[in-house]
Protein backbone atom coordinates (compact mmCIF):
# COMPACT_ATOMS: atom_id res chain seq x y z
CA UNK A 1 79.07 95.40 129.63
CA UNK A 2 81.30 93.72 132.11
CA UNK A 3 84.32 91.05 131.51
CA UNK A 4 85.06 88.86 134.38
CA UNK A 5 88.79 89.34 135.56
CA UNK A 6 91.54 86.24 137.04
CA UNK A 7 90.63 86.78 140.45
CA UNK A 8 87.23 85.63 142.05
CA UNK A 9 85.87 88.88 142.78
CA UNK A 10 87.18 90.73 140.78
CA UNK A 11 85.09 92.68 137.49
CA UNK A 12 86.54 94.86 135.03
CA UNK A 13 84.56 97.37 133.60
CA UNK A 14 83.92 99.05 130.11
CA UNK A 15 85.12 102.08 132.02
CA UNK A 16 88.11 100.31 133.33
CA UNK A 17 89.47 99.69 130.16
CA UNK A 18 89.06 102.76 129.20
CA UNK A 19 90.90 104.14 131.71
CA UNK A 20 93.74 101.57 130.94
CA UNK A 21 93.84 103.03 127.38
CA UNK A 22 94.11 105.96 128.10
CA UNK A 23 96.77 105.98 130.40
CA UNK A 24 98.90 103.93 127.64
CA UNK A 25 98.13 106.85 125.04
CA UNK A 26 99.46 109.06 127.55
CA UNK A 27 102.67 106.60 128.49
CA UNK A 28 103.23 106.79 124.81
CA UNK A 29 103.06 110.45 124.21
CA UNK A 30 105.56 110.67 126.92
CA UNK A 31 107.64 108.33 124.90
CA UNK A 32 107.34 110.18 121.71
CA UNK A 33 108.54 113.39 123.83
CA UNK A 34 111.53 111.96 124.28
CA UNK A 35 112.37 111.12 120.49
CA UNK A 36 114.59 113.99 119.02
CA UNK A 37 112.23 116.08 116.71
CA UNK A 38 112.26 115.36 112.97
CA UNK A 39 114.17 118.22 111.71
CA UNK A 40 115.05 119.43 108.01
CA UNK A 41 118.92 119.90 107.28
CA UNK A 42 120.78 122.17 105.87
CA UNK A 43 119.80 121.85 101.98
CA UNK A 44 122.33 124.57 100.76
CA UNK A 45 124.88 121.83 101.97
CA UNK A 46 124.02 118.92 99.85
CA UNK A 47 122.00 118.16 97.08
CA UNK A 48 120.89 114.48 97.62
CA UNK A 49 119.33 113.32 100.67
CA UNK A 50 118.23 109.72 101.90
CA UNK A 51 115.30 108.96 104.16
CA UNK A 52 116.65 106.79 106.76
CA UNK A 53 115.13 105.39 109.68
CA UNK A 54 116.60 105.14 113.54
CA UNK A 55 115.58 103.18 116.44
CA UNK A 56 115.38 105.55 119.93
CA UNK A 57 113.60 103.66 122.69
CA UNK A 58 111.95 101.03 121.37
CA UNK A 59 110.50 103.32 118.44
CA UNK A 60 111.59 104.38 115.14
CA UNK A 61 112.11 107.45 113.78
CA UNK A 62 112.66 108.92 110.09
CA UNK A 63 115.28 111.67 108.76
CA UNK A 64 117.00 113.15 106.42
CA UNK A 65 120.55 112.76 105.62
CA UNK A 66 122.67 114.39 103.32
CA UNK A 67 124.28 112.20 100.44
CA UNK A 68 128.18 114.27 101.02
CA UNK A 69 129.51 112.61 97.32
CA UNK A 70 125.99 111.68 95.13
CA UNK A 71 127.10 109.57 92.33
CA UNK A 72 126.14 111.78 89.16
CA UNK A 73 125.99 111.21 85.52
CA UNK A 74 125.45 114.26 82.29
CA UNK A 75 122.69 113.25 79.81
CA UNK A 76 125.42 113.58 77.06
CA UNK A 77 126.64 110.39 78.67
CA UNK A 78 123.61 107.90 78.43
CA UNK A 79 123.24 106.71 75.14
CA UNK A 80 120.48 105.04 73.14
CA UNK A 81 118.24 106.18 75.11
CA UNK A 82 117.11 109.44 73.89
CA UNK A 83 113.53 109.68 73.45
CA UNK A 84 113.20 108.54 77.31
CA UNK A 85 116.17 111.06 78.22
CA UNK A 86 114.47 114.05 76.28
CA UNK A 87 110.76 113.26 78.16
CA UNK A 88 112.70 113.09 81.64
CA UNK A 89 114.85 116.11 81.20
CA UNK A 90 111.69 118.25 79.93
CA UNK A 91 109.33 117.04 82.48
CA UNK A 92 111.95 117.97 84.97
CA UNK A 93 112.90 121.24 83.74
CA UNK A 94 109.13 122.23 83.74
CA UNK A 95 109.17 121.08 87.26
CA UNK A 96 112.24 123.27 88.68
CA UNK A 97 110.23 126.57 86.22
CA UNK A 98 107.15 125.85 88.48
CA UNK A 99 105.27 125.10 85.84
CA UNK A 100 103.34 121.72 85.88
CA UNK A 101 104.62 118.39 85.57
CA UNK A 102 104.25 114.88 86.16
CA UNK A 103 105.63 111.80 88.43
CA UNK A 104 107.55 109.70 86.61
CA UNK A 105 107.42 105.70 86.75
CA UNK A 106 110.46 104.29 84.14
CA UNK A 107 110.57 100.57 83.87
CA UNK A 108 112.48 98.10 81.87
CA UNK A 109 115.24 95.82 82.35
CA UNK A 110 118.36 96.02 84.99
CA UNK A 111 121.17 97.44 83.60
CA UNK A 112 118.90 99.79 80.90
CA UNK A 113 119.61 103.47 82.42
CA UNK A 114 116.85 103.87 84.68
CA UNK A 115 118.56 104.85 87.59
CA UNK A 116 121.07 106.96 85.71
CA UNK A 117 118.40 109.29 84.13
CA UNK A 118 117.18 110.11 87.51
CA UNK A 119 120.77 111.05 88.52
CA UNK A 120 121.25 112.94 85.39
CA UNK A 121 118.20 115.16 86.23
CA UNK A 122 120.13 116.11 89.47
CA UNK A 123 122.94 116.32 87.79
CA UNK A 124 121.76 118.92 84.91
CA UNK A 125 119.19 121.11 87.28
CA UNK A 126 120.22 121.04 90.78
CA UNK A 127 122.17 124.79 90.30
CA UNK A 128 118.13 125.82 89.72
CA UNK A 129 117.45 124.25 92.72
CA UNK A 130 116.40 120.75 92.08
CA UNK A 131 116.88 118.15 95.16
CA UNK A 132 116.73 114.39 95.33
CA UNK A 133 115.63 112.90 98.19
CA UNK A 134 116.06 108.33 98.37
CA UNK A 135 113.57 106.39 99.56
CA UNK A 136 113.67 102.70 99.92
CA UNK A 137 110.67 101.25 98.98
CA UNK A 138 109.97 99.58 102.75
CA UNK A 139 110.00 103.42 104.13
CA UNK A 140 107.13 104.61 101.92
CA UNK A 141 104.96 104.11 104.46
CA UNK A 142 106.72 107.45 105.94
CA UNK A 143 105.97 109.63 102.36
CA UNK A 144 103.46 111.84 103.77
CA UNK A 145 106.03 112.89 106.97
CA UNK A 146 108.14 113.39 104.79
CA UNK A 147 106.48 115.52 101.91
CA UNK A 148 105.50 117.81 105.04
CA UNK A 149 108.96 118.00 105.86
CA UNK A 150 109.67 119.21 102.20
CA UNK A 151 106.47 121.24 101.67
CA UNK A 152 106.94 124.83 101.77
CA UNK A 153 110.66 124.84 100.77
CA UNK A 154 111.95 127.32 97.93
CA UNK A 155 113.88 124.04 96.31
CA UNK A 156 112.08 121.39 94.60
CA UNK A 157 112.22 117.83 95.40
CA UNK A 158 112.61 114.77 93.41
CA UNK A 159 111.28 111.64 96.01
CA UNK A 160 113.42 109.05 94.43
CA UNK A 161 112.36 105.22 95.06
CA UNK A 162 114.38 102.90 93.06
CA UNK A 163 112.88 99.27 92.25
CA UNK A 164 109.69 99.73 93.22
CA UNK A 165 107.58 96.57 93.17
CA UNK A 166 104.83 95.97 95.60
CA UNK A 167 101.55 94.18 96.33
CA UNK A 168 98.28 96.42 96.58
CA UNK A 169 97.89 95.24 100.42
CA UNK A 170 100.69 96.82 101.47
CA UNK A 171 101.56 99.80 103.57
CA UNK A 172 103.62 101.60 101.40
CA UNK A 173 101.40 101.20 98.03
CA UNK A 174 98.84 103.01 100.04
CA UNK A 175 101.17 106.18 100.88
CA UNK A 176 102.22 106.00 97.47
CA UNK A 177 98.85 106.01 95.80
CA UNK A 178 97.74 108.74 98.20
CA UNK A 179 100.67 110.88 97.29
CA UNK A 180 100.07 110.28 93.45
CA UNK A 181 96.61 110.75 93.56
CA UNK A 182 96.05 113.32 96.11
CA UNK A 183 94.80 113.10 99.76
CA UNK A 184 92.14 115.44 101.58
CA UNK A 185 95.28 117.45 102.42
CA UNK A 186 96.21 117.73 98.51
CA UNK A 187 99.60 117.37 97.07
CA UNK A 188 102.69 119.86 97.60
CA UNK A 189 103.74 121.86 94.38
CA UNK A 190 107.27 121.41 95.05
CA UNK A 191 107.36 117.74 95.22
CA UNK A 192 107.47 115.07 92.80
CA UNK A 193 108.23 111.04 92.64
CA UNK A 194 110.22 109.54 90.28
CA UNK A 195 110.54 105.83 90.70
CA UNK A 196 112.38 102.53 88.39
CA UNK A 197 110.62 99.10 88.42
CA UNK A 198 112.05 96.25 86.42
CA UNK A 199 108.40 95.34 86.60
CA UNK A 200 105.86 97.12 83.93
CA UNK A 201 102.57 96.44 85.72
């Protein structure tokens, strides 16, 4: 196959192209050279981490950061709300035993304690080694870096996403479904996502 080029003479090749490609796969590992490495911190200094995305030449790149002053809350403090706390709290604490235990999806209204029973698990487990790690929902697309990041560890890691809401097209429903359900690389034992929706379905 041939494609005819601007100039009058001039054909461009099948093998041409390839040639172009591959020197732009190479002009782009060069790029990605040059990106500082994505590197776990220190998690004896914090317990809550966010994912957060930087821009270094043109490209982005995800880390963690530690949350220095996490904004906690004890069970005993939610109220009316205590068949949801007591599910939470004993899915979690099978979770930091290493025994097994689910994701966890809470929905309902803003304002209802969604976000606070998250922070209470933190709050009530992280001395056993529980972390939380923030994702915003646009940055899902980066959940399996970032569960090989985690995998491994000796803590175990809540992925928090808070007001989740999405359409099945989209990037970061995929990640999220292949996390949940398990990809050809399977799941890591020591990580689990909690997410709120104010949606149901």
């Amino acid at each position: 196959m041939t494609v005819r080029g601007k100039g009058p003479d001039r054909v461009h090749t099948s093998d041409d192209r390839g040639d172009v490609l591959q020197r732009l796969a190479t002009a782009l590992e060069r790029v990605e050279a040059l990106l500082p490495p994505a590197t776990p911190p220190d998690f004896g200094s914090a317990i809550a981490f966010r994912w957060r995305k930087r821009r270094y030449l043109g490209m982005e790149r995800g880390s963690l950061e530690a949350v220095v002053h996490p904004a906690l809350i004890a069970f005993d403090d939610l109220h009316h709300v205590g068949t949801q706390k007591e599910a939470i709290r004993r899915n979690t604490e099978q979770f930091v035993r290493g025994l097994p235990a689910n994701n966890v999806l809470l929905t309902g209204a803003r304002g209802t304690g969604k976000s606070s029973l998250i922070r209470a698990c933190l709050h009530a487990f992280a001395r056993d080694g529980l972390r939380l790690v923030e994702v915003d929902k646009r940055d899902l697309v980066d959940l399996a870096e970032l569960v090989a990041l985690l995998e491994g560890r000796p803590e175990r890691f809540i992925v928090f996403c808070d007001d989740l809401s999405f359409d099945a097209s989209e990037a970061g429903y995929k990640e999220l479904k292949a996390a949940l359900d398990g990809s050809v690389a399977g799941r890591a034992d020591n990580v689990l996502v909690y997410a709120t929706s104010n949606r149901r379905h």
